[in-house]
C-alpha atoms as a PDB file:
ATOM      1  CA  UNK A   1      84.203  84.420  12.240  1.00  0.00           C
ATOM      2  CA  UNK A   2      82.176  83.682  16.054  1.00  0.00           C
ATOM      3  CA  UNK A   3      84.443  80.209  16.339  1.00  0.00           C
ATOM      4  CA  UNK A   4      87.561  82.233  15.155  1.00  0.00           C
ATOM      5  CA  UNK A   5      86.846  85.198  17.762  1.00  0.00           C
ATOM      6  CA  UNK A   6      85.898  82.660  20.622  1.00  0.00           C
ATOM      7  CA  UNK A   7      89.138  80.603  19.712  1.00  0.00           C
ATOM      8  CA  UNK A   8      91.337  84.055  20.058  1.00  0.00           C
ATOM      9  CA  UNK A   9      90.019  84.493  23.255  1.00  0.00           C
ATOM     10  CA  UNK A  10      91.011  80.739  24.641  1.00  0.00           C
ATOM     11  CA  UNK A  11      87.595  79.121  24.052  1.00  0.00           C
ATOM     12  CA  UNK A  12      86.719  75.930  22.437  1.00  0.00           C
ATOM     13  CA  UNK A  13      85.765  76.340  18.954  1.00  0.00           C
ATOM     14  CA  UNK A  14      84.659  73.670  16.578  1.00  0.00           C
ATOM     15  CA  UNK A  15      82.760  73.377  13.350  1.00  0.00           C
ATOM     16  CA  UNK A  16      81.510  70.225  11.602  1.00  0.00           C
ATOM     17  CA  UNK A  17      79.947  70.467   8.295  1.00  0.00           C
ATOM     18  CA  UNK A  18      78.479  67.862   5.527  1.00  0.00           C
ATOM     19  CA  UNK A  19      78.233  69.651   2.301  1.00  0.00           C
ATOM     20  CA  UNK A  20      78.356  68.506  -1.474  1.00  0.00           C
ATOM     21  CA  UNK A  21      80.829  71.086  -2.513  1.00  0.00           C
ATOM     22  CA  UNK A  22      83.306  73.725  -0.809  1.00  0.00           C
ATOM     23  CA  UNK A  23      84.354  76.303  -3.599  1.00  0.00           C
ATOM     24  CA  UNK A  24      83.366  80.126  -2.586  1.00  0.00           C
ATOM     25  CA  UNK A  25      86.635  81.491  -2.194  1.00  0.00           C
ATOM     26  CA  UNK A  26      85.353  84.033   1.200  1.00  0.00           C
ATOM     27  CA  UNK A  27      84.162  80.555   3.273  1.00  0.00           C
ATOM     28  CA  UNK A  28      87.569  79.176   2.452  1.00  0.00           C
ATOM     29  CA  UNK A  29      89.335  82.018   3.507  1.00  0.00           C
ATOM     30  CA  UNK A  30      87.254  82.284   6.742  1.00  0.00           C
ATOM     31  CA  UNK A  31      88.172  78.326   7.505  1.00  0.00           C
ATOM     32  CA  UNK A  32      92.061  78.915   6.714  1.00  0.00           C
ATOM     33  CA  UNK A  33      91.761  81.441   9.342  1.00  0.00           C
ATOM     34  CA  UNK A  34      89.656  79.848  12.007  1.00  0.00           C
ATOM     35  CA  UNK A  35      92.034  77.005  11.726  1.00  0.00           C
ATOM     36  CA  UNK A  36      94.985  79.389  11.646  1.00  0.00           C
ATOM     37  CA  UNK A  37      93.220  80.445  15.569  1.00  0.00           C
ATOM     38  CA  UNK A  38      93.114  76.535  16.593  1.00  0.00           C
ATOM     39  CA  UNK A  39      89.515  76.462  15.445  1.00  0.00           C
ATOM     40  CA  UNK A  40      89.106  72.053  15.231  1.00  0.00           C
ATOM     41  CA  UNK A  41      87.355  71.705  11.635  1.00  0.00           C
ATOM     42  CA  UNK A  42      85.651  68.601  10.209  1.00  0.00           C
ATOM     43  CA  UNK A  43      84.171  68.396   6.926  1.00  0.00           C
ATOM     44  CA  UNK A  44      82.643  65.884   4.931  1.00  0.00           C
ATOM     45  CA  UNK A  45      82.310  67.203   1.712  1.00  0.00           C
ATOM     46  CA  UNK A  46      80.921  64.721  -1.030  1.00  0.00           C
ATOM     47  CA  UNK A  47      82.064  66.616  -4.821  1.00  0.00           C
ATOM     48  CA  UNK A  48      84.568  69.359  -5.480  1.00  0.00           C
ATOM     49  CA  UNK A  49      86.357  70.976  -2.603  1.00  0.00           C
ATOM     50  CA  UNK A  50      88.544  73.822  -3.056  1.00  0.00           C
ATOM     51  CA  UNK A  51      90.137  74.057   0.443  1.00  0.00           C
ATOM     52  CA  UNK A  52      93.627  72.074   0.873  1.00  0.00           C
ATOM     53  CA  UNK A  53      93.826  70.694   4.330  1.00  0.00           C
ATOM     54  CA  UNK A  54      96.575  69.628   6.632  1.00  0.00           C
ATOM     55  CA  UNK A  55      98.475  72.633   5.105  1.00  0.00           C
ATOM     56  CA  UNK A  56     100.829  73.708   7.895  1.00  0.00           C
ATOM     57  CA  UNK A  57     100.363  77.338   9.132  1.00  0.00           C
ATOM     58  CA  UNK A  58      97.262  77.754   7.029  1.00  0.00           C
ATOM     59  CA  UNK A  59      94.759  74.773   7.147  1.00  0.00           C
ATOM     60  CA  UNK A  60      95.880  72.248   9.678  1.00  0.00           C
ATOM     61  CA  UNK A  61      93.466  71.848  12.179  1.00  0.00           C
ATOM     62  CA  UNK A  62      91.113  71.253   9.130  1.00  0.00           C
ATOM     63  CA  UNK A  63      90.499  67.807   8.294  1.00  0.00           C
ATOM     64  CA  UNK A  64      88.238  66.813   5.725  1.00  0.00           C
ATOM     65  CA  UNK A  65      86.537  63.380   4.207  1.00  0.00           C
ATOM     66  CA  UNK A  66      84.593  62.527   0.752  1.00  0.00           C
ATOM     67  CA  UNK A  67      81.649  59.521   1.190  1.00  0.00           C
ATOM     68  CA  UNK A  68      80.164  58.361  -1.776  1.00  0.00           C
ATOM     69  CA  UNK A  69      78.004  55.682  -1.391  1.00  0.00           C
ATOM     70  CA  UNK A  70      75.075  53.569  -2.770  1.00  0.00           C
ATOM     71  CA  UNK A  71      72.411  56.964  -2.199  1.00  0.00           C
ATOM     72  CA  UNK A  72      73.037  59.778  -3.760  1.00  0.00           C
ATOM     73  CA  UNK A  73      72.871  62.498  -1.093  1.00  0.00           C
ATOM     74  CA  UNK A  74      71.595  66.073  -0.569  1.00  0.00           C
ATOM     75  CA  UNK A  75      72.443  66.758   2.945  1.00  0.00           C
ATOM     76  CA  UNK A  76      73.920  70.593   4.382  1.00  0.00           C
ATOM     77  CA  UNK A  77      74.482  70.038   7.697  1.00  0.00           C
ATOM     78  CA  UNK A  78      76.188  72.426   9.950  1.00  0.00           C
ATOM     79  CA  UNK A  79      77.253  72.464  13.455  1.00  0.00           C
ATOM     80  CA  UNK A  80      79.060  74.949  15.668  1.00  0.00           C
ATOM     81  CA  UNK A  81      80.290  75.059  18.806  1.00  0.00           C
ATOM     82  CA  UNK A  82      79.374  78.540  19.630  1.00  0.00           C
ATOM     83  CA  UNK A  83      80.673  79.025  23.011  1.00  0.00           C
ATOM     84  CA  UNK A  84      79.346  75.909  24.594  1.00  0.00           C
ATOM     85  CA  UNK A  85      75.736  76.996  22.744  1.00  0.00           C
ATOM     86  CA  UNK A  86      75.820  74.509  19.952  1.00  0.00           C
ATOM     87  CA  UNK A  87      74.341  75.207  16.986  1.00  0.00           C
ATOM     88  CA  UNK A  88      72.970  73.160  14.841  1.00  0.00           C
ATOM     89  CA  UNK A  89      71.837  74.269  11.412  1.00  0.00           C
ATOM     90  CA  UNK A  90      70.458  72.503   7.956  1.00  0.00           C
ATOM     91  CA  UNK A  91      70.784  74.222   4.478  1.00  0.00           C
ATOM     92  CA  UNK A  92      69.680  73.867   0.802  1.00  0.00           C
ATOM     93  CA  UNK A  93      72.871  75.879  -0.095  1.00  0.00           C
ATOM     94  CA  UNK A  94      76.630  74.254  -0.653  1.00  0.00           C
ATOM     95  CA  UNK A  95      78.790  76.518  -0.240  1.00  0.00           C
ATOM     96  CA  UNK A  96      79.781  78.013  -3.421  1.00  0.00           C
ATOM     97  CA  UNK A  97      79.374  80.986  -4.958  1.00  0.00           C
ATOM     98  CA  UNK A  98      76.193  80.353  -7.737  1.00  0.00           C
ATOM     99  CA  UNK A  99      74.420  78.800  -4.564  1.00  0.00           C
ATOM    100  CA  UNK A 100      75.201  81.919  -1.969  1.00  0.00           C
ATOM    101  CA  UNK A 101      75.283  85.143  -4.674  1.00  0.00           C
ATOM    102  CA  UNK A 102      72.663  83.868  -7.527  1.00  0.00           C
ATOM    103  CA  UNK A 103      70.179  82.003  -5.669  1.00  0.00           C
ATOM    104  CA  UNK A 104      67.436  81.961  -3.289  1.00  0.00           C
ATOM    105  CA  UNK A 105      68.412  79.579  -0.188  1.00  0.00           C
ATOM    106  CA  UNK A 106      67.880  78.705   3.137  1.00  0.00           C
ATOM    107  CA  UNK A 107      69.618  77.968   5.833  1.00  0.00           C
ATOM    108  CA  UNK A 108      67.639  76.948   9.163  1.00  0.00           C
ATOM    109  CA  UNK A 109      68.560  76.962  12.693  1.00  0.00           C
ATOM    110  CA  UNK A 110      67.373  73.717  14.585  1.00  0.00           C
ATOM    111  CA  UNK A 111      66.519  74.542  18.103  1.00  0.00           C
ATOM    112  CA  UNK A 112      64.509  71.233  19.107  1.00  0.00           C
ATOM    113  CA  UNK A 113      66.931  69.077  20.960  1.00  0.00           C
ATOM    114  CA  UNK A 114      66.013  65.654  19.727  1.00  0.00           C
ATOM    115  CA  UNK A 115      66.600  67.010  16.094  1.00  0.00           C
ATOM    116  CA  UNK A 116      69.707  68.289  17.169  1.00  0.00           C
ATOM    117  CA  UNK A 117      71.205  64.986  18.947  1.00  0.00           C
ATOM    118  CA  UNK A 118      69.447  63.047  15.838  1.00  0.00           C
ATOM    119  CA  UNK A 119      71.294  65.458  13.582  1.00  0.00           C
ATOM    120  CA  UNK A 120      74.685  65.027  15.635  1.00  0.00           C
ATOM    121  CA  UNK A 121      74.537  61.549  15.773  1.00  0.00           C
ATOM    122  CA  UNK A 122      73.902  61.560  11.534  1.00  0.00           C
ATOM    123  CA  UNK A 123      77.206  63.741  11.390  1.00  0.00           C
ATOM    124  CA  UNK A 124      79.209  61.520  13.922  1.00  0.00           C
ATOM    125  CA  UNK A 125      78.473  58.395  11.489  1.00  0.00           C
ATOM    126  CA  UNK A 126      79.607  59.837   8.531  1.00  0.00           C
ATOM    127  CA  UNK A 127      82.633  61.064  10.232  1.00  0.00           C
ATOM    128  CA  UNK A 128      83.402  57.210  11.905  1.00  0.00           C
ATOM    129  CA  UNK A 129      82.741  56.188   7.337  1.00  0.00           C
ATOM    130  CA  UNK A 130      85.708  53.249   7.553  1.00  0.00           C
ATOM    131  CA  UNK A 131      84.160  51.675   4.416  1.00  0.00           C
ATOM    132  CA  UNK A 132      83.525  54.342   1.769  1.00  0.00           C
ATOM    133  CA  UNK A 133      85.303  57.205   3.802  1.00  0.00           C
ATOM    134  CA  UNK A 134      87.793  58.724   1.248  1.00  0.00           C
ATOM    135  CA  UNK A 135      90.647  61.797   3.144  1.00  0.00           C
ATOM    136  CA  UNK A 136      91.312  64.532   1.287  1.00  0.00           C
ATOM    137  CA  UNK A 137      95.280  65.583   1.707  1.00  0.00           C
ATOM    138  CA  UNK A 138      96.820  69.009   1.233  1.00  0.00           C
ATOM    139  CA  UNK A 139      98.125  67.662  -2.225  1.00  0.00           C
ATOM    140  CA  UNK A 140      94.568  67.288  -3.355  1.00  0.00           C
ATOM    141  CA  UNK A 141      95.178  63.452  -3.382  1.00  0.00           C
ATOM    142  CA  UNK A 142      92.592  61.085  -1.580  1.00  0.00           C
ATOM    143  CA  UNK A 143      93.158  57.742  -0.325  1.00  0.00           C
ATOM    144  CA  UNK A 144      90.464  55.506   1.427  1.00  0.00           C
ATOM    145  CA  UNK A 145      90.502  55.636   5.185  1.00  0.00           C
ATOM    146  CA  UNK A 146      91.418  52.745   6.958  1.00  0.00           C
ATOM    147  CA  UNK A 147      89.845  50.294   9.423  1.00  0.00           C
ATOM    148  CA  UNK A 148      92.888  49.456  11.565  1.00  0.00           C
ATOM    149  CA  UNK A 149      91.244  47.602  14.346  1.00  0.00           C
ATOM    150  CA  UNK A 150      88.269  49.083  14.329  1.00  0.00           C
ATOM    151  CA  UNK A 151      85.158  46.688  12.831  1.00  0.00           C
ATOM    152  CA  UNK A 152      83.515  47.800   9.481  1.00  0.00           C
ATOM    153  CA  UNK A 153      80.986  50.625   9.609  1.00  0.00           C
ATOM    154  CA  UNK A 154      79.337  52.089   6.195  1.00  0.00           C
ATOM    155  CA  UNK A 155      77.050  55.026   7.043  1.00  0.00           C
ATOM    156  CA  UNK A 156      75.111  55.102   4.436  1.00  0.00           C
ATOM    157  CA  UNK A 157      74.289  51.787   5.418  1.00  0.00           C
ATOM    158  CA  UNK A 158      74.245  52.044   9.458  1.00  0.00           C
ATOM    159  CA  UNK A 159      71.536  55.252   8.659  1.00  0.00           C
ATOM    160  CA  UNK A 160      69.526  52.991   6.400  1.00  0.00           C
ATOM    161  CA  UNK A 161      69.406  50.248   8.723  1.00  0.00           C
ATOM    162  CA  UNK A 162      68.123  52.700  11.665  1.00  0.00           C
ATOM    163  CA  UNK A 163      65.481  54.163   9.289  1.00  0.00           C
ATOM    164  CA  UNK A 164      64.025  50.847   8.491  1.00  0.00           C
ATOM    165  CA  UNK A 165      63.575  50.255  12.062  1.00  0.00           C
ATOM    166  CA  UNK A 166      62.249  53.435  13.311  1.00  0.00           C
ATOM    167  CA  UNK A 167      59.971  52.524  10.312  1.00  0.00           C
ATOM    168  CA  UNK A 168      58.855  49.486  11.422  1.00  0.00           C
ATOM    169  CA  UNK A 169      58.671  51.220  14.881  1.00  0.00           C
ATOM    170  CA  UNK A 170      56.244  53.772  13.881  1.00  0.00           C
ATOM    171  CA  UNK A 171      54.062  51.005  11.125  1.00  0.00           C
ATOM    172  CA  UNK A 172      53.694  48.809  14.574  1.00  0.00           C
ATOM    173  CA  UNK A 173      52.702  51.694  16.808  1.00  0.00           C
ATOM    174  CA  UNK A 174      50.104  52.703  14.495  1.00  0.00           C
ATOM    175  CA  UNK A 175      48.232  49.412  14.005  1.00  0.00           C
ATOM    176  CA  UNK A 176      47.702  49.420  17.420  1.00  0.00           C
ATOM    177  CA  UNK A 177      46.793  52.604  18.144  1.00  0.00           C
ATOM    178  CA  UNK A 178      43.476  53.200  17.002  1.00  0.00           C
ATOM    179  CA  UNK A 179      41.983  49.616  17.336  1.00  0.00           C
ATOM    180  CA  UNK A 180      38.316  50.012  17.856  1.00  0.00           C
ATOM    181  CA  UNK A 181      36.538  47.547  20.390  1.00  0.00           C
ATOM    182  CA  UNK A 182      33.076  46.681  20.548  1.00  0.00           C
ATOM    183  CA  UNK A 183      31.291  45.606  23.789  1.00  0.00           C
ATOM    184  CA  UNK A 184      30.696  42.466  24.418  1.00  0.00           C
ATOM    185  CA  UNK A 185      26.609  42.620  24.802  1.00  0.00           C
ATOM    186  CA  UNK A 186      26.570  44.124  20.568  1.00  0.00           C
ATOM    187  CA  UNK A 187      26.194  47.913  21.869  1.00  0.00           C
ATOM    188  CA  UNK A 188      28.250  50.847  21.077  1.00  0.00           C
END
């Protein structure tokens, strides 16, 4: 509703989410109308999603994308524009309605910057998926998104490959870190 309210009154309003599944009828009501205000909506949701996009006059400014890859993933990840204060927020909850009515959840506000841009930059891959990327279309149809000229990029894969090497990274720091020396003459 903040994004919607901010759109009516000419601001920029985004929101960028990574879910598993999109099926509480309320959230899908509220994104119909945020994008009915010009609200820019990306979602990456991996299972069952409720919401039609690219609906004209109800849903087009919403686009969204399905990844399902070699790990199976977990991963609520939220981000709002808020006004030019970004938010950035993690979940255990999709967004349905067993997960926000029935159950005890969380959803947590990250306010340290470098988990923030870490957490963007995790969201931007999955949104530039070229490999396993399926779009979902107002029909309910998906079809794989494309390359075009653009070179191959997997996410799943691209955020493995960085986590092996801040891995390695932080295995090489440590060895060095705490290496004891001894004085030459055999004292302490």
């Amino acid at each position: 509703a903040a994004e919607t309210q901010r759109k009516k009154h000419g601001q920029k309003a985004v929101i960028i989410a990574k879910l598993n599944s999109l099926v509480d009828p309320k959230i899908i009501d509220a994104l119909y109308e945020a994008s009915q205000a010009g609200v820019k909506i990306k979602l990456n949701i991996r299972g069952i999603c409720c919401l039609r996009p690219g609906v004209k006059g109800l849903s087009e400014n919403i686009s969204v994308v399905s990844i399902v890859d070699r790990f199976l993933e977990h991963a609520r990840v939220m981000f709002f524009h808020h006004g030019g204060d970004e938010r950035v927020l993690i979940s255990s909850a999709d967004w349905m309605p067993r997960n926000l009515d029935r159950r005890v959840e969380l959803l947590v506000p990250i306010d340290d910057r470098a988990l923030r841009t870490r957490l963007m930059s995790v969201l931007e891959a999955y949104f530039d998926d070229n490999v396993k990327s399926r779009r979902l279309h107002s029909d309910g149809s998906y079809t794989r998104v494309k390359q075009g000229k653009n070179a191959p990029h997997r996410s799943q894969e691209v955020l493995f490959q960085e986590t092996c090497e801040i891995g390695r990274l932080a295995e090489n720091s440590r060895r060095t870190a705490f290496e004891p020396h001894r004085a030459a003459n055999g004292g302490s």
